[in-house]
Structures are given as C-alpha cells and as structure tokens.
Protein backbone atom coordinates (compact mmCIF):
# COMPACT_ATOMS: atom_id res chain seq x y z
CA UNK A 1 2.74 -24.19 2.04
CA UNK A 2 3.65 -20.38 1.31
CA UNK A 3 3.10 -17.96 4.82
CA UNK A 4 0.11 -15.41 4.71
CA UNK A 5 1.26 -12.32 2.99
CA UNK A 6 -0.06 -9.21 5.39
CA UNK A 7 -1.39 -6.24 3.90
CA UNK A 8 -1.51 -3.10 5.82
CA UNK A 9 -4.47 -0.87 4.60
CA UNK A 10 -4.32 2.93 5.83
CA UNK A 11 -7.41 5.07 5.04
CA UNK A 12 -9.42 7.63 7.73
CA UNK A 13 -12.41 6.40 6.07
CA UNK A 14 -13.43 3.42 7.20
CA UNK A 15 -15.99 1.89 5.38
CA UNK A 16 -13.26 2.13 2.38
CA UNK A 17 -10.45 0.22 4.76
CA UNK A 18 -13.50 -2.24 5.56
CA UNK A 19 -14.20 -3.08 1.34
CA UNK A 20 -10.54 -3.48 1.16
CA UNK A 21 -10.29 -5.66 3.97
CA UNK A 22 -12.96 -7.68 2.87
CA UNK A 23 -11.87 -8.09 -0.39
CA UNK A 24 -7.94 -9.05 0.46
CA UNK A 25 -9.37 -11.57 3.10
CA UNK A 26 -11.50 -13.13 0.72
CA UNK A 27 -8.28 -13.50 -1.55
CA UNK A 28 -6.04 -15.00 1.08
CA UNK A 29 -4.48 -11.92 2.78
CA UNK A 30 -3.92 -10.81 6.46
CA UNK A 31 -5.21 -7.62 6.52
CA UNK A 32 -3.99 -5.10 9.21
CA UNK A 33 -5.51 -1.33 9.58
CA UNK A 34 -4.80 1.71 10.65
CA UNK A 35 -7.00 5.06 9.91
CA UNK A 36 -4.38 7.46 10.45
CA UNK A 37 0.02 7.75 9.08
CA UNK A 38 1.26 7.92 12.93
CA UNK A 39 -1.18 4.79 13.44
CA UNK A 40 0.53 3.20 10.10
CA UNK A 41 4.34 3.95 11.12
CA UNK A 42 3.65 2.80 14.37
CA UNK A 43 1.60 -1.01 12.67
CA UNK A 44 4.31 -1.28 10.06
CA UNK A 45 6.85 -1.19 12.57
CA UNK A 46 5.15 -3.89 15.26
CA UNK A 47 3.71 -5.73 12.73
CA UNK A 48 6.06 -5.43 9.40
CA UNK A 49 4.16 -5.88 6.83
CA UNK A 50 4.75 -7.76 3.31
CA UNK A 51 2.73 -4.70 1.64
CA UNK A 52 1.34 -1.08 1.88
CA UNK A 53 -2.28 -0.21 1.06
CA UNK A 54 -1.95 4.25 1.58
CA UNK A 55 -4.22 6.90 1.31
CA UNK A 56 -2.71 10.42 0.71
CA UNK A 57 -5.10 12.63 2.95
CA UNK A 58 -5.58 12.06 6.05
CA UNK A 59 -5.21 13.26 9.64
CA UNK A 60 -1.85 13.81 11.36
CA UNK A 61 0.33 12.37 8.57
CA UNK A 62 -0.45 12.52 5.16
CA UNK A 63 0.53 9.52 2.85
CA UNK A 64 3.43 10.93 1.30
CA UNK A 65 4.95 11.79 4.59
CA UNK A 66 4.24 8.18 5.45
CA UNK A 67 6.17 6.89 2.25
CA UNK A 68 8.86 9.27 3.14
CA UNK A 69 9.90 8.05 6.60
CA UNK A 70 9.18 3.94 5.25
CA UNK A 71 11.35 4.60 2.28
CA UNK A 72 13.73 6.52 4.46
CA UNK A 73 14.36 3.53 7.19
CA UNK A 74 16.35 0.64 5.79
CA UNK A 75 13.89 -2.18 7.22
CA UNK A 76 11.16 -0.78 5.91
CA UNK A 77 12.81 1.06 2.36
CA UNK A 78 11.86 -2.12 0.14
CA UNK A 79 7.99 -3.37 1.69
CA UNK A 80 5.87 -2.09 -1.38
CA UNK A 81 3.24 0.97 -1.28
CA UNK A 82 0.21 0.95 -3.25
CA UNK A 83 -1.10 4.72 -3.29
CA UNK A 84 -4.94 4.40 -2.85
CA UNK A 85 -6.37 7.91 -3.20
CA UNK A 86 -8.53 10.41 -4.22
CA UNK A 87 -6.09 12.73 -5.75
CA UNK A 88 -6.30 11.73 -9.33
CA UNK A 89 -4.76 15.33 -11.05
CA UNK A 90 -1.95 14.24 -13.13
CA UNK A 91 0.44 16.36 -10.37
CA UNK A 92 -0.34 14.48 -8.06
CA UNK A 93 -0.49 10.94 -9.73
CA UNK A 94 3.52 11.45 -11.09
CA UNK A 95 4.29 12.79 -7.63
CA UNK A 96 3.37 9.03 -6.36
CA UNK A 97 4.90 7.22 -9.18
CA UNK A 98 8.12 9.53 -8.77
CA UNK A 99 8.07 9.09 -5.20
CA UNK A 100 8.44 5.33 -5.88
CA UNK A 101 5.11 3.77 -5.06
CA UNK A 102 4.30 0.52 -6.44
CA UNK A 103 1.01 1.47 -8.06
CA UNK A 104 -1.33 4.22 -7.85
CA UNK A 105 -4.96 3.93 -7.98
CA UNK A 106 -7.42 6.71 -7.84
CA UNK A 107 -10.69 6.76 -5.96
CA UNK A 108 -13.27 5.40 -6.80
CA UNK A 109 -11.42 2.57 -7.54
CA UNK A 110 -12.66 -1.24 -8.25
CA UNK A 111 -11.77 -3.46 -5.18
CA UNK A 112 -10.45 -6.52 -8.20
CA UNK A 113 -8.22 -3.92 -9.93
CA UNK A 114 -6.62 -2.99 -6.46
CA UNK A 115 -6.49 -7.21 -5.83
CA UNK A 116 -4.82 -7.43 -9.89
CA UNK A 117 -2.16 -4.68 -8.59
CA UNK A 118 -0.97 -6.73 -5.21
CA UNK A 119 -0.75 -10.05 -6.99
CA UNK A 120 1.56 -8.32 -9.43
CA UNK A 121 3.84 -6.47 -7.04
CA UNK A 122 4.06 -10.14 -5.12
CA UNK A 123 4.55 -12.01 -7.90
CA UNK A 124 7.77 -10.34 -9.42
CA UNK A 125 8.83 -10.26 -5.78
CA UNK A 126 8.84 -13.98 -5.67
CA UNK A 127 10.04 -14.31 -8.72
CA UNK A 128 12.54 -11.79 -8.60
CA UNK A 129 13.20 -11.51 -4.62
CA UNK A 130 12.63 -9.21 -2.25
CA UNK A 131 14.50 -6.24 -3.84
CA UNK A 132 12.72 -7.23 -7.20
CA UNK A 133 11.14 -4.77 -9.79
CA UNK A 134 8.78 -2.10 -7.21
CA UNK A 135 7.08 -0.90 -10.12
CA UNK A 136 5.29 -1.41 -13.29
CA UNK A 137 4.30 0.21 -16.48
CA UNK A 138 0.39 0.24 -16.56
C-alpha cells in the first residue's frame, strides 16, 4: 500500500485553508496548515511535506518569498508549489509560472480543479521520480 501523500495548505484566510482541507482529506491526503509564510517555512521544515498548497498575500511572508527560500534550500528545492491566489493579472500569473511553481490557480477557484492539479503533479512524479517534470502546459 502507497504512504499518505501530505499536503501543506498556506492561506491567512481560513475558511479557504478549511475547503481545501476538506476537500484533499476527502481525496486521501494529509493535510497540514499554516495561515502565515514564517508558519509554512517553519511546517515544511518539521513536517516535509510531499506538496505545497501557497497563497501569495499574506502576513509576514508573502508567497513568493516563501517559494524563494523552499526553492533556495536543497531539501526542500524539488517538493512542488501550487500557487493558490487571488492575484490573477497576467503579471502576476507569469511571475508564478516563471518562478517555477507547479500550477497556478486564481481565486475563486473550484476545490476539484485544485484536486485535478495535485493528482497531476503526483502522478508524473511517480512516474517520472522525484525530480520529474514540476510543471505543465494547461
């Protein structure tokens, strides 16, 4: 039997880290949280997740920063991002894509299309490995 995958989700609103919660525990997924990008940094490194639910805006740490320092720390550099946020100009969507996230979503967003998205990203790591393809054409 496969190991639970765990899914970091990191939003400062929580009712939206609750739907996605829900939603990847109803699918199989641990589901860790954190509200805040020093919370995150701190979870992903206790708890190393298999994948990286971000918001952009929040307190503290915004979610680039947060991709930043996980790309920039080799035993974190290859655990997949998925951008979850509200900025949805076309700036700020190719700044996540270029800044090597796995997928970008915009808010308001559709809890299955988010759920689509992570069984992607883990399904050309298993088929590919760990360092398999990060990102796909949509």
């Amino acid at each position: 039997m496969a190991r639970e995958r765990k899914i970091l989700v990191v939003d400062d609103e929580r009712h939206i880290v609750r739907l996605i919660q829900v939603n990847l525990e109803r699918a199989g997924y641990a589901v860790l949280t954190a509200f805040d990008g020093k919370e995150a940094l701190k979870k992903v490194e206790s708890d190393k997740p298999d994948l990286v639910v971000l918001d952009v805006m929040m307190p503290h740490m915004d979610g680039f920063e947060v991709l930043k320092r996980l790309q920039a720390n080799a035993a974190t550099r290859t655990i997949p991002v998925v951008m979850l946020t509200a900025k949805a100009q076309d700036v700020d969507v190719f700044r996540g894509w270029s800044s090597g996230v796995s997928a970008y979503l915009t808010k308001p967003f559709n809890p299955l299309e988010l759920l689509t998205f992570i069984r992607r990203i883990f399904s050309g790591r298993d088929e590919y490995g760990e360092e398999g393809p990060k990102t796909f054409d949509v």
